[in-house]
PDB file of N, CA and C in Angstrom:
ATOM      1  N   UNK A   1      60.753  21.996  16.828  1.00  0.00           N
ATOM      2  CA  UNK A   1      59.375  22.377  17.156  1.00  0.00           C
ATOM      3  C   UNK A   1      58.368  21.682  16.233  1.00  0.00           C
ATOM      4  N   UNK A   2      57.184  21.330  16.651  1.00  0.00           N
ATOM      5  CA  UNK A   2      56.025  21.372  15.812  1.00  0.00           C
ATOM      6  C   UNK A   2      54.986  21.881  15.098  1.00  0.00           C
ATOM      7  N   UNK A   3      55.540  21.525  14.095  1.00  0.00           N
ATOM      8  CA  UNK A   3      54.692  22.525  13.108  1.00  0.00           C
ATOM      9  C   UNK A   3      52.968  22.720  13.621  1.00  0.00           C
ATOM     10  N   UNK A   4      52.281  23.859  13.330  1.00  0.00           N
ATOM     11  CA  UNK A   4      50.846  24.406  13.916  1.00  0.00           C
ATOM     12  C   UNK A   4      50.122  23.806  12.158  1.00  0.00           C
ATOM     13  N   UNK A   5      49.022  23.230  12.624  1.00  0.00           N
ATOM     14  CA  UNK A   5      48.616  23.087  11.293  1.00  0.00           C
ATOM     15  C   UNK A   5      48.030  24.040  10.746  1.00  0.00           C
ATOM     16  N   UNK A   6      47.195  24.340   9.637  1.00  0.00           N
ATOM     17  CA  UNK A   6      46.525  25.216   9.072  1.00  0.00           C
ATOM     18  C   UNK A   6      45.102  25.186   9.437  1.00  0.00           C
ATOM     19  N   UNK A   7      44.149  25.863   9.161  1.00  0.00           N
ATOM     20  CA  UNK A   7      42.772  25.193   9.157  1.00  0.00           C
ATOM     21  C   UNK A   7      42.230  25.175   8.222  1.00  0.00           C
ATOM     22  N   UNK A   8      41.383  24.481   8.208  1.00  0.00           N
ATOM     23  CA  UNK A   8      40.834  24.260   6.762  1.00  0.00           C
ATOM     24  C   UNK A   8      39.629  25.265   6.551  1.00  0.00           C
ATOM     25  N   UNK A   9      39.381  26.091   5.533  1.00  0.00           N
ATOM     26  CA  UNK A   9      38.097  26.657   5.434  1.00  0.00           C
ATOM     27  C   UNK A   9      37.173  26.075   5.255  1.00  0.00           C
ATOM     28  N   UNK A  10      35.686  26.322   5.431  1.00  0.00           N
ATOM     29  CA  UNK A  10      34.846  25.717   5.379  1.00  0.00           C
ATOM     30  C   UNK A  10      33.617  26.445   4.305  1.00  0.00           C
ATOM     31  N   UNK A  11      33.380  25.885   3.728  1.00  0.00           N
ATOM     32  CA  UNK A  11      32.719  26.428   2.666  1.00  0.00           C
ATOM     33  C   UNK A  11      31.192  26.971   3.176  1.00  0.00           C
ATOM     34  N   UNK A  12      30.810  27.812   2.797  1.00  0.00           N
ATOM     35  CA  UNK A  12      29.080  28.612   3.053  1.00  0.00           C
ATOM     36  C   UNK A  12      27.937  27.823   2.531  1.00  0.00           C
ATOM     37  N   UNK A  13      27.499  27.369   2.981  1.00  0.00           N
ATOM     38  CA  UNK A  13      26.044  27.193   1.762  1.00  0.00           C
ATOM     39  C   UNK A  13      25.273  27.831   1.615  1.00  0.00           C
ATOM     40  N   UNK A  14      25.193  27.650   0.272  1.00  0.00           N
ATOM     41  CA  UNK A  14      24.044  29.048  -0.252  1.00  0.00           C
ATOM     42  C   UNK A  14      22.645  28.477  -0.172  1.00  0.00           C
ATOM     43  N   UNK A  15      21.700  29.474   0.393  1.00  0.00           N
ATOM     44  CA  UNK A  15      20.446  29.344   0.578  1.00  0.00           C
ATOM     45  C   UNK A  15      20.066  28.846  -0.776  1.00  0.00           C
ATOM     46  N   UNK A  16      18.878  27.932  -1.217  1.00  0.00           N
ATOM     47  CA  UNK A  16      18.063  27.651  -2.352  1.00  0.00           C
ATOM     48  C   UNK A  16      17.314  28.848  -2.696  1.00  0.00           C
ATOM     49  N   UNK A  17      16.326  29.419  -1.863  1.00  0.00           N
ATOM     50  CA  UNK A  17      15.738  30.686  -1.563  1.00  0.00           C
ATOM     51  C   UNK A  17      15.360  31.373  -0.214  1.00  0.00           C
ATOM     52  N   UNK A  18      15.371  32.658  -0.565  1.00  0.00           N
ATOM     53  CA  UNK A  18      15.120  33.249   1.222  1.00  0.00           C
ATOM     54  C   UNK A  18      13.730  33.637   0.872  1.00  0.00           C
ATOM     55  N   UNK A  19      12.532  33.186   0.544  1.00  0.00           N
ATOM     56  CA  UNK A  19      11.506  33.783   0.830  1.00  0.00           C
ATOM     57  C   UNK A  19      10.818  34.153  -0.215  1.00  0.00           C
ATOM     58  N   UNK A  20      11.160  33.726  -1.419  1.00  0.00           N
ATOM     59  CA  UNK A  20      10.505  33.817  -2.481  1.00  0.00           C
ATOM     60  C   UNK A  20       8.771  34.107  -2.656  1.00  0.00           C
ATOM     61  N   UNK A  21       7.938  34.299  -3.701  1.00  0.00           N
ATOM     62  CA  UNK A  21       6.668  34.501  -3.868  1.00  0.00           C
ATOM     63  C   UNK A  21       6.123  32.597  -3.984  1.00  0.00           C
ATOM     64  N   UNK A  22       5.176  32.367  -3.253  1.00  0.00           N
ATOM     65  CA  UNK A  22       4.489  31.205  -3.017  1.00  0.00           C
ATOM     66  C   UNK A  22       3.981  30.881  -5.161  1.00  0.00           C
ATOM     67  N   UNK A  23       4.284  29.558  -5.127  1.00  0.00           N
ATOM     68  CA  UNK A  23       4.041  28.965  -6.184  1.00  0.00           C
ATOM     69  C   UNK A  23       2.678  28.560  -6.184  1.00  0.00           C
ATOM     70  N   UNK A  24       1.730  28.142  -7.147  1.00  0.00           N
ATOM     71  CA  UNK A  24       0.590  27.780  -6.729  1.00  0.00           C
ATOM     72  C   UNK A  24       0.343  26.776  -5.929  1.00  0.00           C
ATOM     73  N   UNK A  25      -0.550  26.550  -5.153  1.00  0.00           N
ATOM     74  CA  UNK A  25      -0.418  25.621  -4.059  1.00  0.00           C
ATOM     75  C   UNK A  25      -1.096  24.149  -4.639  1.00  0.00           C
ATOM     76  N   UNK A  26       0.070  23.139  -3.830  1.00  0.00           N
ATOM     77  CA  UNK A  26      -0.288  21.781  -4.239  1.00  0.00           C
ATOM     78  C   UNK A  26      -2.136  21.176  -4.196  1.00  0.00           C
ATOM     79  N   UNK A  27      -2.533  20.359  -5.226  1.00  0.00           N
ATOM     80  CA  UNK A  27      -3.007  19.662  -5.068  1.00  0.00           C
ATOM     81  C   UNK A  27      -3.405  18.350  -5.066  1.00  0.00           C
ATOM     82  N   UNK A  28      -3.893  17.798  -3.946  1.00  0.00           N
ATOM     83  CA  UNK A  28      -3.643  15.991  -4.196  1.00  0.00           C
ATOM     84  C   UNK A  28      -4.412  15.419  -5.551  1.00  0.00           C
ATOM     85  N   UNK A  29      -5.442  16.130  -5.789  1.00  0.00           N
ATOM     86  CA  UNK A  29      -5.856  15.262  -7.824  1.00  0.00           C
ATOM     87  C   UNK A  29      -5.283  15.482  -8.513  1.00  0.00           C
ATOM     88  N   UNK A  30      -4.436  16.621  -8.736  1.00  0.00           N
ATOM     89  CA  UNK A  30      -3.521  17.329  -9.676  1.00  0.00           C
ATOM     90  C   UNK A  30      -2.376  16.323  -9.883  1.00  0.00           C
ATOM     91  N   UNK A  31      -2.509  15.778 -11.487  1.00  0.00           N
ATOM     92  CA  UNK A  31      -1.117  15.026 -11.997  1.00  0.00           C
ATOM     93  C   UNK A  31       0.292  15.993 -12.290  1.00  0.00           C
ATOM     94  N   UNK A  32       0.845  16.239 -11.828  1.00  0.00           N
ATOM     95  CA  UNK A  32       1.888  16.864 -11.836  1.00  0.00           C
ATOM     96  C   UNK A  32       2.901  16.427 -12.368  1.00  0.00           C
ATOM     97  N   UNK A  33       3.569  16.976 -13.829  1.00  0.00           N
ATOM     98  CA  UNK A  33       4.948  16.580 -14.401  1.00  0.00           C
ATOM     99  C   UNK A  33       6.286  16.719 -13.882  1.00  0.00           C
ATOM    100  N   UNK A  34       7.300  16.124 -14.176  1.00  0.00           N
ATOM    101  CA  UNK A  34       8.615  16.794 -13.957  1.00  0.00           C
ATOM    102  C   UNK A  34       8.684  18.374 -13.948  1.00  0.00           C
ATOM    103  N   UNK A  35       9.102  18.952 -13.392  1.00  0.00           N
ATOM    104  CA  UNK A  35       9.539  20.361 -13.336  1.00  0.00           C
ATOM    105  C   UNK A  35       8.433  21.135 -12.875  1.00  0.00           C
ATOM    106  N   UNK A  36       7.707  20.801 -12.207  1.00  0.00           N
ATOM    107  CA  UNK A  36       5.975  21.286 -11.868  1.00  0.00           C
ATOM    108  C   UNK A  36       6.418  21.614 -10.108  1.00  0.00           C
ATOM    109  N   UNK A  37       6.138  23.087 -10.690  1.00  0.00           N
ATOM    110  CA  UNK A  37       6.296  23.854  -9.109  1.00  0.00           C
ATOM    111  C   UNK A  37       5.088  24.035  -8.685  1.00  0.00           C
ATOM    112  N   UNK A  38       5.103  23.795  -6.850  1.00  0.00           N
ATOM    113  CA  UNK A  38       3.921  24.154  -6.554  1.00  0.00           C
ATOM    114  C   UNK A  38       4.315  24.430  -4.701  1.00  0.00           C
ATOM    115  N   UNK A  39       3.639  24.714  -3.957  1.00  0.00           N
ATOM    116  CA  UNK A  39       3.820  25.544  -3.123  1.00  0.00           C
ATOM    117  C   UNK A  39       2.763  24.738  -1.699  1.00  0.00           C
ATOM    118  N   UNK A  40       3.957  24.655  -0.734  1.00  0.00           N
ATOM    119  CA  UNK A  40       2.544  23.502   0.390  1.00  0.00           C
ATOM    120  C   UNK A  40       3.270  23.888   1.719  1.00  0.00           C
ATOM    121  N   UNK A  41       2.353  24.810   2.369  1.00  0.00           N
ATOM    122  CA  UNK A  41       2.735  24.589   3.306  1.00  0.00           C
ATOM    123  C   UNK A  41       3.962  25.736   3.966  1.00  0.00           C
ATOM    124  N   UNK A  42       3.448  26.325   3.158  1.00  0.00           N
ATOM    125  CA  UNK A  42       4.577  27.971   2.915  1.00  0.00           C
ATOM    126  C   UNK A  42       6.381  27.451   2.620  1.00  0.00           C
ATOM    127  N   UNK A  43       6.439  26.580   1.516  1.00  0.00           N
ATOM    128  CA  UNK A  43       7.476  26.116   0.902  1.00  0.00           C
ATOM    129  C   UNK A  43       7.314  25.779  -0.482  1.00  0.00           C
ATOM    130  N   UNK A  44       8.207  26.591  -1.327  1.00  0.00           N
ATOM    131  CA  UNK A  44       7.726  25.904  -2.792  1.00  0.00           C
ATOM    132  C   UNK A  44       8.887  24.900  -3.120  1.00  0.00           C
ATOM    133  N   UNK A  45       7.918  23.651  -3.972  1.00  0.00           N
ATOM    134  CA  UNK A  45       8.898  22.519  -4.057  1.00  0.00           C
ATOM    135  C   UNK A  45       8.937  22.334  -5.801  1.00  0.00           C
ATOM    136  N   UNK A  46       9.719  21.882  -6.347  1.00  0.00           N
ATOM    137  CA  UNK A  46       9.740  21.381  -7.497  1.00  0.00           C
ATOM    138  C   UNK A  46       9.859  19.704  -7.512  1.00  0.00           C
ATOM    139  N   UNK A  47       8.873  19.352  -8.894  1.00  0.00           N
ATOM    140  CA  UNK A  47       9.079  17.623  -9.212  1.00  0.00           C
ATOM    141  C   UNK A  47      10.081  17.271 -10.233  1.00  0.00           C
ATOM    142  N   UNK A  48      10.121  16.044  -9.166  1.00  0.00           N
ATOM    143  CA  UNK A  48      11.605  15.679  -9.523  1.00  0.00           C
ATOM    144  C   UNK A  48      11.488  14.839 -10.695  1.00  0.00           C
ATOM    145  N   UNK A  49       9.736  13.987 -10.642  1.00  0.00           N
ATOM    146  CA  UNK A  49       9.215  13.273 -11.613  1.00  0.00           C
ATOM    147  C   UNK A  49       7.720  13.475 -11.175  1.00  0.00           C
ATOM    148  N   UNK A  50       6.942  13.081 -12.713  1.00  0.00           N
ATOM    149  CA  UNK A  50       5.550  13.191 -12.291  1.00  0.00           C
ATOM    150  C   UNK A  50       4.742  12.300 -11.315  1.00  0.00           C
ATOM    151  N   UNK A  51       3.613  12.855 -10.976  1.00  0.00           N
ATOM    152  CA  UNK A  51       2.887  11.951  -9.531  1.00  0.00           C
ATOM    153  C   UNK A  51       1.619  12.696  -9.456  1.00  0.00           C
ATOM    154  N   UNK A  52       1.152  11.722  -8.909  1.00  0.00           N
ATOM    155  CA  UNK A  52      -0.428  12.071  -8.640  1.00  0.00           C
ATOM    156  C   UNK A  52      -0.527  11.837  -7.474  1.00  0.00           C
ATOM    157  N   UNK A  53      -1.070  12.845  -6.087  1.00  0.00           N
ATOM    158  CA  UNK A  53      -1.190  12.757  -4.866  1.00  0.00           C
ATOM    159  C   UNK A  53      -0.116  12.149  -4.026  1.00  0.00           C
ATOM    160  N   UNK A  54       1.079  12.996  -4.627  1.00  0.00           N
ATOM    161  CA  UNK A  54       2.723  13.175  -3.091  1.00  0.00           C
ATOM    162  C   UNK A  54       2.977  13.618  -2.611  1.00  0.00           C
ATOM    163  N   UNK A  55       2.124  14.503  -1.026  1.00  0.00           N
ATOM    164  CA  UNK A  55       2.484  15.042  -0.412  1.00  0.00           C
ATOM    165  C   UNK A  55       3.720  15.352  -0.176  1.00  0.00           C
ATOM    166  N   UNK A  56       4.244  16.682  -1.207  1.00  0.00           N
ATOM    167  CA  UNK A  56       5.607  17.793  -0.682  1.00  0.00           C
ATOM    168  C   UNK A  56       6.415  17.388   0.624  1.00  0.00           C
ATOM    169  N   UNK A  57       5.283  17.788   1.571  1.00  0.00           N
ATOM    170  CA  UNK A  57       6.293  17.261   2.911  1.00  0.00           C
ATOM    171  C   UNK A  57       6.159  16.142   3.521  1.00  0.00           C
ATOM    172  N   UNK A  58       5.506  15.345   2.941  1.00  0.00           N
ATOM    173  CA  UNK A  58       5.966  13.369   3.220  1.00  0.00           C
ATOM    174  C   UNK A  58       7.326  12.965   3.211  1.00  0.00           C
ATOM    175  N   UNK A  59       7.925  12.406   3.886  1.00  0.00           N
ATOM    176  CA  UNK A  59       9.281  11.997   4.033  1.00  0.00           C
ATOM    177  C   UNK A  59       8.878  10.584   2.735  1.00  0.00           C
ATOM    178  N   UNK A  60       7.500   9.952   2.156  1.00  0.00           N
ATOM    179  CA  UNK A  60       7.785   8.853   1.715  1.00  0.00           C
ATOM    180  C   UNK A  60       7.871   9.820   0.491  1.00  0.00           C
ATOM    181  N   UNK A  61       7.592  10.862   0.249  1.00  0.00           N
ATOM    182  CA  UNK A  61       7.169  11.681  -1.219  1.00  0.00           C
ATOM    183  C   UNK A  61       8.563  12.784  -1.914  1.00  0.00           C
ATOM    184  N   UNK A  62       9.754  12.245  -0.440  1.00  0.00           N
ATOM    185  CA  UNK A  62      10.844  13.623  -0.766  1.00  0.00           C
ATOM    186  C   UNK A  62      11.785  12.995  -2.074  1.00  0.00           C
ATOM    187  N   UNK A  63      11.263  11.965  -2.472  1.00  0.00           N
ATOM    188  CA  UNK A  63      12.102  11.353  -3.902  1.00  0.00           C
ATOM    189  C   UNK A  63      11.459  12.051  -4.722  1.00  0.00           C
ATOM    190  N   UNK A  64      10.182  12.245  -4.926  1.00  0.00           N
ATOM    191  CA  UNK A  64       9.155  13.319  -5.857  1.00  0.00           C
ATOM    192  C   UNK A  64       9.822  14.463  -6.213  1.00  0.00           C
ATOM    193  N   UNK A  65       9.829  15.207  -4.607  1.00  0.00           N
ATOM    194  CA  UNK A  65       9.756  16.671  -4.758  1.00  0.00           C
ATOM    195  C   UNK A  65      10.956  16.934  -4.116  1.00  0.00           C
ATOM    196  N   UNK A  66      11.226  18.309  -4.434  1.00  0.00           N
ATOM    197  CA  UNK A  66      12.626  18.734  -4.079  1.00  0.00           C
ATOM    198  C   UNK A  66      12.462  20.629  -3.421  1.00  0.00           C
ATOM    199  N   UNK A  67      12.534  20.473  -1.868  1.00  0.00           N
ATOM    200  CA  UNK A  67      12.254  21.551  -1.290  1.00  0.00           C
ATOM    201  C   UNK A  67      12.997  22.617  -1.796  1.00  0.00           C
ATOM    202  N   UNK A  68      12.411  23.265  -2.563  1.00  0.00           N
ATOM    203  CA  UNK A  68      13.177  24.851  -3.117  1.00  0.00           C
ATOM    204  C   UNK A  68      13.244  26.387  -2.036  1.00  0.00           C
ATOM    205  N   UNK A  69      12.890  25.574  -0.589  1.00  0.00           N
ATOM    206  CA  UNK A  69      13.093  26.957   0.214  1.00  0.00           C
ATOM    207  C   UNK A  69      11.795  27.572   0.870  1.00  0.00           C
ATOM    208  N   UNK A  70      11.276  28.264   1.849  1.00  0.00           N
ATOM    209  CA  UNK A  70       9.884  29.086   2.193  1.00  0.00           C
ATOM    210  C   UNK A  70       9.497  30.091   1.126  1.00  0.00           C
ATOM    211  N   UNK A  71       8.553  30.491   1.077  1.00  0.00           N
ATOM    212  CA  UNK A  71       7.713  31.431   0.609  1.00  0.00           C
ATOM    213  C   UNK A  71       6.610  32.098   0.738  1.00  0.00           C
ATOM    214  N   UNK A  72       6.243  32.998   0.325  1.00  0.00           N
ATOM    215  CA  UNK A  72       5.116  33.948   1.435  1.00  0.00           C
ATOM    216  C   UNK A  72       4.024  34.383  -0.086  1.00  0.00           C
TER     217      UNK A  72
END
């Protein structure tokens, strides 16, 4: 007979956040450092490095910032 294989489990991913409290909200004059949370768009993001005017949810700006999840 042939052996039945096993299955493999599949691992969960854990949410970043479910809904956290809104960070202060981005602004485009605002020089922003590494580790500078801020909040756009009912998502708070953290920098990945500093920048001056990188729109959070720009696909050219997602090397910047790093989506930490929604927030209210």
């Amino acid at each position: 007979p042939t052996p039945t294989p096993t299955p493999t489990p599949t691992p969960t991913p854990t949410p970043t956040s479910t809904g956290g409290t809104c960070a202060v909200a981005w602004s485009s004059s605002t020089t922003y450092t590494t580790g500078a949370a801020v909040s756009y768009n009912g998502v708070n993001y953290t920098a990945t490095y500093g920048s001056t005017g990188a729109v959070p949810s720009d696909p050219a700006s997602w090397a910047v910032w790093k989506a930490d999840g929604p927030c209210t």
